[in-house]
PDB file of N, CA and C in Angstrom:
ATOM      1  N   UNK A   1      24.045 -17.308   8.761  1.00  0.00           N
ATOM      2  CA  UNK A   1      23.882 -17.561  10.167  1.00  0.00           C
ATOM      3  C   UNK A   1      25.122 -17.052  10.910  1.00  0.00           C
ATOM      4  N   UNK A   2      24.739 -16.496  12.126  1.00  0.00           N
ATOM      5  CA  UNK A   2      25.647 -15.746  12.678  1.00  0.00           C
ATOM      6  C   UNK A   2      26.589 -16.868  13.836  1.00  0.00           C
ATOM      7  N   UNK A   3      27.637 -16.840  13.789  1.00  0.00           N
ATOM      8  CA  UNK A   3      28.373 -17.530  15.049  1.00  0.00           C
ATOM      9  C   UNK A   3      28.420 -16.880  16.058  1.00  0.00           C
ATOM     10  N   UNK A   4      28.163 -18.318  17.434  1.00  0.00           N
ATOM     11  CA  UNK A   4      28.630 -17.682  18.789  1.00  0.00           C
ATOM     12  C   UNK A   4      29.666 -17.971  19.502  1.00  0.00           C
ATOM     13  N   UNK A   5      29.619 -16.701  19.763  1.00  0.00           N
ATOM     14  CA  UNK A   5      29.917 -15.933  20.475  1.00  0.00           C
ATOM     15  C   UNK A   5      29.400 -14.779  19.440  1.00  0.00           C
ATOM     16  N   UNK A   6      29.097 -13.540  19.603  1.00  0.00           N
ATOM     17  CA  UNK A   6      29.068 -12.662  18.335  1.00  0.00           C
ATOM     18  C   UNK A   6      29.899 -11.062  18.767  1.00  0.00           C
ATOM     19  N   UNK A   7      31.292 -11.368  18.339  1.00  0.00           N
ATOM     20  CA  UNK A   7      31.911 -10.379  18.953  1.00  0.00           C
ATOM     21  C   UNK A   7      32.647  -9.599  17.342  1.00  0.00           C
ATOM     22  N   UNK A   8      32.298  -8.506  16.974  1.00  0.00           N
ATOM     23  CA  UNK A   8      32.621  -7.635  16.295  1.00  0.00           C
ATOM     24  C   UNK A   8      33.753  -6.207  17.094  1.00  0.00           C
ATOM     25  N   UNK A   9      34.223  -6.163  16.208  1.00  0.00           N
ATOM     26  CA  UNK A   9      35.656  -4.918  16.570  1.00  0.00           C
ATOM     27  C   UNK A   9      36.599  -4.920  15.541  1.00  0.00           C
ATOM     28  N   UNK A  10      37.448  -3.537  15.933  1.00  0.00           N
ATOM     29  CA  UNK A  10      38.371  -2.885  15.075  1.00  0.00           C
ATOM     30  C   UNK A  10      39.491  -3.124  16.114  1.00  0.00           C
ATOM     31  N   UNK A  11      39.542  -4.052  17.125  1.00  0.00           N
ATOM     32  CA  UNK A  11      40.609  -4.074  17.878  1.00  0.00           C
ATOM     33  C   UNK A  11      41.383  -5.239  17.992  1.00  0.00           C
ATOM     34  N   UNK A  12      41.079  -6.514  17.079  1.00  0.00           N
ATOM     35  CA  UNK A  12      42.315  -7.304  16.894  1.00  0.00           C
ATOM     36  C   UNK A  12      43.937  -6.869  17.031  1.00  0.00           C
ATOM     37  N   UNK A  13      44.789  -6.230  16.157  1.00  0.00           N
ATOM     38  CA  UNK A  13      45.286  -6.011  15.723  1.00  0.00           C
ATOM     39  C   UNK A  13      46.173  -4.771  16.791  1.00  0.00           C
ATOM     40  N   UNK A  14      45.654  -4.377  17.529  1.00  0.00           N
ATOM     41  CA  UNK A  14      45.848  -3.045  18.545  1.00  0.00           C
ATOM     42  C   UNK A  14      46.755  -3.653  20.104  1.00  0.00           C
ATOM     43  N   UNK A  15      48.242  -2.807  19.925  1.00  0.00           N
ATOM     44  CA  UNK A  15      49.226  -3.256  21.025  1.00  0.00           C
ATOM     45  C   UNK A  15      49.642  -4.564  20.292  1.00  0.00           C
ATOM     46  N   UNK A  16      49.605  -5.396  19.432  1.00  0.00           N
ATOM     47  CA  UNK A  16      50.908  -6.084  19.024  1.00  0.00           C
ATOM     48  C   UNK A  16      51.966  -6.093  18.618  1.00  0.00           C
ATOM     49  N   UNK A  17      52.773  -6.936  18.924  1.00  0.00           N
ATOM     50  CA  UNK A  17      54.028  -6.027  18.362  1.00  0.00           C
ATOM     51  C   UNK A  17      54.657  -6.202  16.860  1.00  0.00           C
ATOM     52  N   UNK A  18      53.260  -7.090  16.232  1.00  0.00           N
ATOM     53  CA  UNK A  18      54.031  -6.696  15.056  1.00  0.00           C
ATOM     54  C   UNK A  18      52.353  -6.173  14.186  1.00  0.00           C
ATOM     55  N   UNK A  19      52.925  -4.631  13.969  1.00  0.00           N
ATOM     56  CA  UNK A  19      51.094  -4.075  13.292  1.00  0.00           C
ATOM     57  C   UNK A  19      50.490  -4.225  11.904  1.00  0.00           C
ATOM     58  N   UNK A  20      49.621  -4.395  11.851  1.00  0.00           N
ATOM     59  CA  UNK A  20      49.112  -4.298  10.237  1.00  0.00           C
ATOM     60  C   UNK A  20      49.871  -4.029   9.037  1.00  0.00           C
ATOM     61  N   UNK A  21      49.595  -4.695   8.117  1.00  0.00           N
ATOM     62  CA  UNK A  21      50.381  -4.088   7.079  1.00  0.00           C
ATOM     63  C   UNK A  21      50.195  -2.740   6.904  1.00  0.00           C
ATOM     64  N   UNK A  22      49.328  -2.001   7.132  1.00  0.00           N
ATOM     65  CA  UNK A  22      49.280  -0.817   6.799  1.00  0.00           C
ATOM     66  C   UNK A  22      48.817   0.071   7.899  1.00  0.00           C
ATOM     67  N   UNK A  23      49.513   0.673   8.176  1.00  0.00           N
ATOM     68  CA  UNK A  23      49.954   1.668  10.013  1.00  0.00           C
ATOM     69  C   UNK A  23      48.192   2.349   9.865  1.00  0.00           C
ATOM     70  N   UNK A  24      47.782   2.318  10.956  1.00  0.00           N
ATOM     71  CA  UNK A  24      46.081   2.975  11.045  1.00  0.00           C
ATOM     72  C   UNK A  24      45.148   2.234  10.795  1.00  0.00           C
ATOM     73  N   UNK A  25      45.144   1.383   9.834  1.00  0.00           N
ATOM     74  CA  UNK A  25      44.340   0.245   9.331  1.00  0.00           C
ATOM     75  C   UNK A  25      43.953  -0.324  10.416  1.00  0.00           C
ATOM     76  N   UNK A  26      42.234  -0.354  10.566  1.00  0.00           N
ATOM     77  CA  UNK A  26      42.120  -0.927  11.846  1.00  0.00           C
ATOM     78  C   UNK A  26      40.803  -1.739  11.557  1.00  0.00           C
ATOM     79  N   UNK A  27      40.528  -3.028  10.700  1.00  0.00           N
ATOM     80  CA  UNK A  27      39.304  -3.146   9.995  1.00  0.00           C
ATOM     81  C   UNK A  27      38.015  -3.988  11.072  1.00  0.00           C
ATOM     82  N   UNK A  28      36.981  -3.503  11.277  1.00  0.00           N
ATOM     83  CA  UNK A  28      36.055  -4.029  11.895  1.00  0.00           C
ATOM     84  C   UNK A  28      35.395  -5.301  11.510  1.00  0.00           C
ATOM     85  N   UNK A  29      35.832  -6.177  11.873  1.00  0.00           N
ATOM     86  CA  UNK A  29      35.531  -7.669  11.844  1.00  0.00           C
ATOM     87  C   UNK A  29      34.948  -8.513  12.857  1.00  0.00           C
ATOM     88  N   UNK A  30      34.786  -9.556  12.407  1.00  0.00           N
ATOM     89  CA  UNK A  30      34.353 -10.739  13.833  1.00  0.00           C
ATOM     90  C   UNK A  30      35.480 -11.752  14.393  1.00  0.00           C
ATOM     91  N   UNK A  31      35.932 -10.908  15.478  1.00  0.00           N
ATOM     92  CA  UNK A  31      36.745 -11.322  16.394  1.00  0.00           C
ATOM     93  C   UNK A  31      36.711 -12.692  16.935  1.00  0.00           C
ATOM     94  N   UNK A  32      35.869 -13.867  16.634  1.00  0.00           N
ATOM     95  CA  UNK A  32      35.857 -14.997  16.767  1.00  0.00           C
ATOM     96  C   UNK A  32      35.251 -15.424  17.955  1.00  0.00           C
ATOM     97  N   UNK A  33      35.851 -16.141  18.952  1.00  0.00           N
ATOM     98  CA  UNK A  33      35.442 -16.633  20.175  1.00  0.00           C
ATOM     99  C   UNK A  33      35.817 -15.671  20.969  1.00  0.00           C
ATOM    100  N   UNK A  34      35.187 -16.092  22.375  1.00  0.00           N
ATOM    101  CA  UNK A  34      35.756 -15.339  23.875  1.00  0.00           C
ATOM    102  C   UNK A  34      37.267 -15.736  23.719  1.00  0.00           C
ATOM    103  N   UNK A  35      37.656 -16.912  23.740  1.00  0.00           N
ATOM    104  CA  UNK A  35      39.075 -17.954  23.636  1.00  0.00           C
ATOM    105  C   UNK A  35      40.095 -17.015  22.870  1.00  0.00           C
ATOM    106  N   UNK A  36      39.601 -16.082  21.469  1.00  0.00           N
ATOM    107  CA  UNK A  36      40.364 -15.386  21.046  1.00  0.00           C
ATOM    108  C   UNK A  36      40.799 -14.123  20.903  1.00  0.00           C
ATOM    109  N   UNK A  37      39.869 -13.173  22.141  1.00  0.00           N
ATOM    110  CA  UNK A  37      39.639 -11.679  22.290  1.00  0.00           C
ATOM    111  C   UNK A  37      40.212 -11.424  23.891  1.00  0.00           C
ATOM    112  N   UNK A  38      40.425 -12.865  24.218  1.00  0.00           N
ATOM    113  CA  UNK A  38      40.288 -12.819  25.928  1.00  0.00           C
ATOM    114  C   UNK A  38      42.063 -11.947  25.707  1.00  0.00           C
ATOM    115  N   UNK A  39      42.948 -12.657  25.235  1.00  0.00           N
ATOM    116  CA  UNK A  39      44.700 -12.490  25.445  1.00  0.00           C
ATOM    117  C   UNK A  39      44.684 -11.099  24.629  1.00  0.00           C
ATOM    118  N   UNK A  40      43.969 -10.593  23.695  1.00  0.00           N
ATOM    119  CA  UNK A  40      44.045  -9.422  23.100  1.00  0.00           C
ATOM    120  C   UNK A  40      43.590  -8.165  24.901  1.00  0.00           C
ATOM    121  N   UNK A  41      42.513  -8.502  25.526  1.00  0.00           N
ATOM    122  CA  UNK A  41      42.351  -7.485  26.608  1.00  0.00           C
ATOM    123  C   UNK A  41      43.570  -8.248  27.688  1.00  0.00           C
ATOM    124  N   UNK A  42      43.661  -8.936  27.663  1.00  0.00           N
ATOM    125  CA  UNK A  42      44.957  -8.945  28.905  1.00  0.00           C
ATOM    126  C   UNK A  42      46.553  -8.417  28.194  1.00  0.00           C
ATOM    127  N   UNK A  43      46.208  -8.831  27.535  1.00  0.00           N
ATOM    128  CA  UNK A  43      47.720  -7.557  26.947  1.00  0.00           C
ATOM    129  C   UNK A  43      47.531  -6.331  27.204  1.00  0.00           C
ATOM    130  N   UNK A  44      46.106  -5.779  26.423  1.00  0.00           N
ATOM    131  CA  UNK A  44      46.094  -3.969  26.920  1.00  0.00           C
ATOM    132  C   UNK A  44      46.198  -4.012  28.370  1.00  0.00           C
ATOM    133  N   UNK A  45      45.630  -4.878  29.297  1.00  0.00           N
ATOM    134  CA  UNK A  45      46.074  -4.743  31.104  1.00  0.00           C
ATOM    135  C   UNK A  45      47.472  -4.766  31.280  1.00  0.00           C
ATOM    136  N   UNK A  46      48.136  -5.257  30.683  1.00  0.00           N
ATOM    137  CA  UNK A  46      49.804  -5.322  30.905  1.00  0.00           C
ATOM    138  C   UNK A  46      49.768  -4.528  30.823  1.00  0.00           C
ATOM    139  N   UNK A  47      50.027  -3.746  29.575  1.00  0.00           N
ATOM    140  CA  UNK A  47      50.109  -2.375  29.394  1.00  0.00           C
ATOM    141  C   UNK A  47      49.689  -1.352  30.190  1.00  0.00           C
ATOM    142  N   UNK A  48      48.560  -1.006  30.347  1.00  0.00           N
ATOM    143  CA  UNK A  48      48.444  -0.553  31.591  1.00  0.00           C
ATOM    144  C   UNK A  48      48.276  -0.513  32.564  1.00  0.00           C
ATOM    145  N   UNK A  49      48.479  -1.447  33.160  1.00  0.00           N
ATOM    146  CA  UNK A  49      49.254  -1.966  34.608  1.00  0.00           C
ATOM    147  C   UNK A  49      50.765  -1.638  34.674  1.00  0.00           C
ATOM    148  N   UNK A  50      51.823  -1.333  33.608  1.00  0.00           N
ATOM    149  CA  UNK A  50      52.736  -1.257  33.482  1.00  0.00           C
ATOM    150  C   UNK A  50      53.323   0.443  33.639  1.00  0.00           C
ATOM    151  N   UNK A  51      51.890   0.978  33.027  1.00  0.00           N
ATOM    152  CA  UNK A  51      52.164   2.680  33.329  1.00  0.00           C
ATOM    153  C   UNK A  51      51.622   3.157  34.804  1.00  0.00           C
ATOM    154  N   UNK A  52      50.139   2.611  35.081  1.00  0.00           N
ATOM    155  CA  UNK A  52      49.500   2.949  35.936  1.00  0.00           C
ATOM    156  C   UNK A  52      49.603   1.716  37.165  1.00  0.00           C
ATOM    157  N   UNK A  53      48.637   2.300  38.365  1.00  0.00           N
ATOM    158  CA  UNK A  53      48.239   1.976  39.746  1.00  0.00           C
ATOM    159  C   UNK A  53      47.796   0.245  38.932  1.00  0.00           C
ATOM    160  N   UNK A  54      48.459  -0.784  39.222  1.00  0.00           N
ATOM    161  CA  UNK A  54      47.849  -2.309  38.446  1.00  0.00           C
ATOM    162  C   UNK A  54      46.489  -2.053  38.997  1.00  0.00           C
ATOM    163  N   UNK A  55      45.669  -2.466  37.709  1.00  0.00           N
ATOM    164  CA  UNK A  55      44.749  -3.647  38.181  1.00  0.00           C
ATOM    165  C   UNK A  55      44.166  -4.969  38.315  1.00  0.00           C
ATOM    166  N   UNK A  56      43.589  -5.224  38.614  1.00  0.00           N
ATOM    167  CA  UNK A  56      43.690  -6.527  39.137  1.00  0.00           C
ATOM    168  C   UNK A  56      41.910  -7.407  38.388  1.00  0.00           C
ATOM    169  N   UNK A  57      41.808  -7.657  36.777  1.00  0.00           N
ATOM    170  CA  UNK A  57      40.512  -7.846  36.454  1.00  0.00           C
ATOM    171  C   UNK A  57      40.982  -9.059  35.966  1.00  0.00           C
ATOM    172  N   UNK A  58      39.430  -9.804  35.925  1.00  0.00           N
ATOM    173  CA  UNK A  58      39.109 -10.770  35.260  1.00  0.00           C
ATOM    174  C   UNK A  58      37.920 -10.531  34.145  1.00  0.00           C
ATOM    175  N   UNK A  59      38.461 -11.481  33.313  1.00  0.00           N
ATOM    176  CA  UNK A  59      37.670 -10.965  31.500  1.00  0.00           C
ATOM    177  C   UNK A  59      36.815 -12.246  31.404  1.00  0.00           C
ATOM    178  N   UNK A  60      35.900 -12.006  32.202  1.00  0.00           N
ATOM    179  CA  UNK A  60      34.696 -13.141  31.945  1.00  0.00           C
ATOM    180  C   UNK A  60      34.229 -13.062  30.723  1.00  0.00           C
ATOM    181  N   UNK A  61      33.188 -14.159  29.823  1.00  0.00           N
ATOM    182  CA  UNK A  61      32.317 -13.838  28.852  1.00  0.00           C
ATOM    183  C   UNK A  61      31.940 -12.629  28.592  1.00  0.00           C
ATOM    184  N   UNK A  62      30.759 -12.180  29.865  1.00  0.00           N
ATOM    185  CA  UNK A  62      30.124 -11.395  29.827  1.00  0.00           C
ATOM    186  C   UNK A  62      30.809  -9.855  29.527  1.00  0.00           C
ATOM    187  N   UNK A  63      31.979 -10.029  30.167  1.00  0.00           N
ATOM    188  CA  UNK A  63      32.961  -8.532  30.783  1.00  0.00           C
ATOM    189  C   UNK A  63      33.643  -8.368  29.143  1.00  0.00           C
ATOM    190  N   UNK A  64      33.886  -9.752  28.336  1.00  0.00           N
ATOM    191  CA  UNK A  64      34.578  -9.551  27.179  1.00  0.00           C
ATOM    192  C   UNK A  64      33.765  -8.844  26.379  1.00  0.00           C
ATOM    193  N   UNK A  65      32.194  -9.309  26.234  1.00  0.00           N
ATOM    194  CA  UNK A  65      30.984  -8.881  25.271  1.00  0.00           C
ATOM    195  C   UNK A  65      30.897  -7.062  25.201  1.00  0.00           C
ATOM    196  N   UNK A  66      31.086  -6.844  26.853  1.00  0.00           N
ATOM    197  CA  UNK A  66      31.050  -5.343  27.723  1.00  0.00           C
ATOM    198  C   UNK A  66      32.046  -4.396  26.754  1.00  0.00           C
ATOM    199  N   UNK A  67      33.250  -4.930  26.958  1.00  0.00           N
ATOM    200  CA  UNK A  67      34.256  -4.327  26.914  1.00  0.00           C
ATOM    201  C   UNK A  67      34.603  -4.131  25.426  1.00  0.00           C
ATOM    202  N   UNK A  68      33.700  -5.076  24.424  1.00  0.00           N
ATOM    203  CA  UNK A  68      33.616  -4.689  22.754  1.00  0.00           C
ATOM    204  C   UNK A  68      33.139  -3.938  22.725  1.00  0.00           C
ATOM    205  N   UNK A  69      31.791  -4.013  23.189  1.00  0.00           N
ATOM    206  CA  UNK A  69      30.724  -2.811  22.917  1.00  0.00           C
ATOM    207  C   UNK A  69      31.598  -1.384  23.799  1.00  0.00           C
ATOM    208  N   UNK A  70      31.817  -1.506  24.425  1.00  0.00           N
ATOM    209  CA  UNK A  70      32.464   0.381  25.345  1.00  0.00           C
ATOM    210  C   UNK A  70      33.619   0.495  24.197  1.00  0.00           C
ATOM    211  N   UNK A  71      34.288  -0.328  23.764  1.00  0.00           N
ATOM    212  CA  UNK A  71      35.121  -0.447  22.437  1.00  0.00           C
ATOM    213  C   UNK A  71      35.112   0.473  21.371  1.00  0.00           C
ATOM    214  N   UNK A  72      34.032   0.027  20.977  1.00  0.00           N
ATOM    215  CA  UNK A  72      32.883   0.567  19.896  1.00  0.00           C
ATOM    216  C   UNK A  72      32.863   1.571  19.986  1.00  0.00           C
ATOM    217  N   UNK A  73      31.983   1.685  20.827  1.00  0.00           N
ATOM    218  CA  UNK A  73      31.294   3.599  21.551  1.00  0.00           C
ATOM    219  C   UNK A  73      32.309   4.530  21.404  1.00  0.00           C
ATOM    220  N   UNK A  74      33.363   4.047  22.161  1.00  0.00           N
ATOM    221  CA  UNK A  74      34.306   5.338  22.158  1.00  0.00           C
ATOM    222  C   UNK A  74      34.930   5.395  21.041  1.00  0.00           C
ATOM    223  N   UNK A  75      35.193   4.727  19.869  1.00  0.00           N
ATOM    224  CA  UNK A  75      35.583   4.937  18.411  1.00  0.00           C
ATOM    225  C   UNK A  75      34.953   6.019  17.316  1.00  0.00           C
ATOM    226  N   UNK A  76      33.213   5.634  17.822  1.00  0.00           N
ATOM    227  CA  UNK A  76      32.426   6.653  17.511  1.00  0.00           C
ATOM    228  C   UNK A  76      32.972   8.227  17.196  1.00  0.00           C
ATOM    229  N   UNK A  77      33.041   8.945  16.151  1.00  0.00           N
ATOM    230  CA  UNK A  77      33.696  10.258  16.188  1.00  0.00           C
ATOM    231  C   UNK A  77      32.706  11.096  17.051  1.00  0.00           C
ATOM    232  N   UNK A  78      32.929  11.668  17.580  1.00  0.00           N
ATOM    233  CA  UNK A  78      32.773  12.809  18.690  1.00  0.00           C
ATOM    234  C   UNK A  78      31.898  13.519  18.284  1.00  0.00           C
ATOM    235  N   UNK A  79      31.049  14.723  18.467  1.00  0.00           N
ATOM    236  CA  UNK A  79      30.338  15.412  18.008  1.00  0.00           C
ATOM    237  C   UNK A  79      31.521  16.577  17.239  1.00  0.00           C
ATOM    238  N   UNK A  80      32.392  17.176  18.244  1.00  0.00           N
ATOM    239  CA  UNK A  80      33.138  18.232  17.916  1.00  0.00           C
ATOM    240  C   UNK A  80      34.275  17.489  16.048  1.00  0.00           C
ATOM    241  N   UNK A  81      34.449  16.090  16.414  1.00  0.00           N
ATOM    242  CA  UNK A  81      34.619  15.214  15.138  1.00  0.00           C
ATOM    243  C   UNK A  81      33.392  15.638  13.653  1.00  0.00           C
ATOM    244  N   UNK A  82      32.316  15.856  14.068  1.00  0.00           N
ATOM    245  CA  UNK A  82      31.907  15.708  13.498  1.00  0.00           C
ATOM    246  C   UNK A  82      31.155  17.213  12.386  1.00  0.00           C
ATOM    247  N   UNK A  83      31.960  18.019  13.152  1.00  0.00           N
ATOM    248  CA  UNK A  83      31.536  19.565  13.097  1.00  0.00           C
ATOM    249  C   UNK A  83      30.385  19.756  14.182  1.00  0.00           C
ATOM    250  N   UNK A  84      30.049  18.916  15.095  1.00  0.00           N
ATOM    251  CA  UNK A  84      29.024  19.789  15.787  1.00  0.00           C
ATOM    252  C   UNK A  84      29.191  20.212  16.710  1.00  0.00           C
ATOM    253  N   UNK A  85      28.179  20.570  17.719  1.00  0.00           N
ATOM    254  CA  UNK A  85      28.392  21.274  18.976  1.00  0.00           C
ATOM    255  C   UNK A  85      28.749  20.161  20.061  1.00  0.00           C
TER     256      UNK A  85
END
């Protein structure tokens, strides 16, 4: 049986300051609650709020669920990744 919240990712671990035991290692797991994915996306906003124009978001449920999945997607290797066109 699956737990809710059902949030899967390779992005625990990404912008802390202390990294994986093993540099690249980025293992796709279940990220737990909203409660524990929420401070993982407001750190990457520091961050870039810190290079770029701030912005100014809030990481609702829904926006957290969003923001795994666009997560995801863009991890996906590329076509040109993949030898194709």
């Amino acid at each position: 049986m699956l737990a809710e919240p059902c949030l899967f990712g390779d992005y625990k671990t990404v912008g802390l300051p202390e990294p994986p035991a093993e540099p690249g290692l980025r293992l796709y797991e279940d990220l737990g609650s909203y409660e524990a994915v929420k401070p993982l996306w407001e750190h990457l906003l520091g961050g870039y709020n810190a290079k770029q124009k701030p912005m100014q978001l809030i990481f609702f449920e829904d926006a957290l669920e969003h923001l795994t999945r666009i997560e995801r997607t863009l991890r996906l290797p590329q076509a040109s990744e993949r030898g194709g066109k």
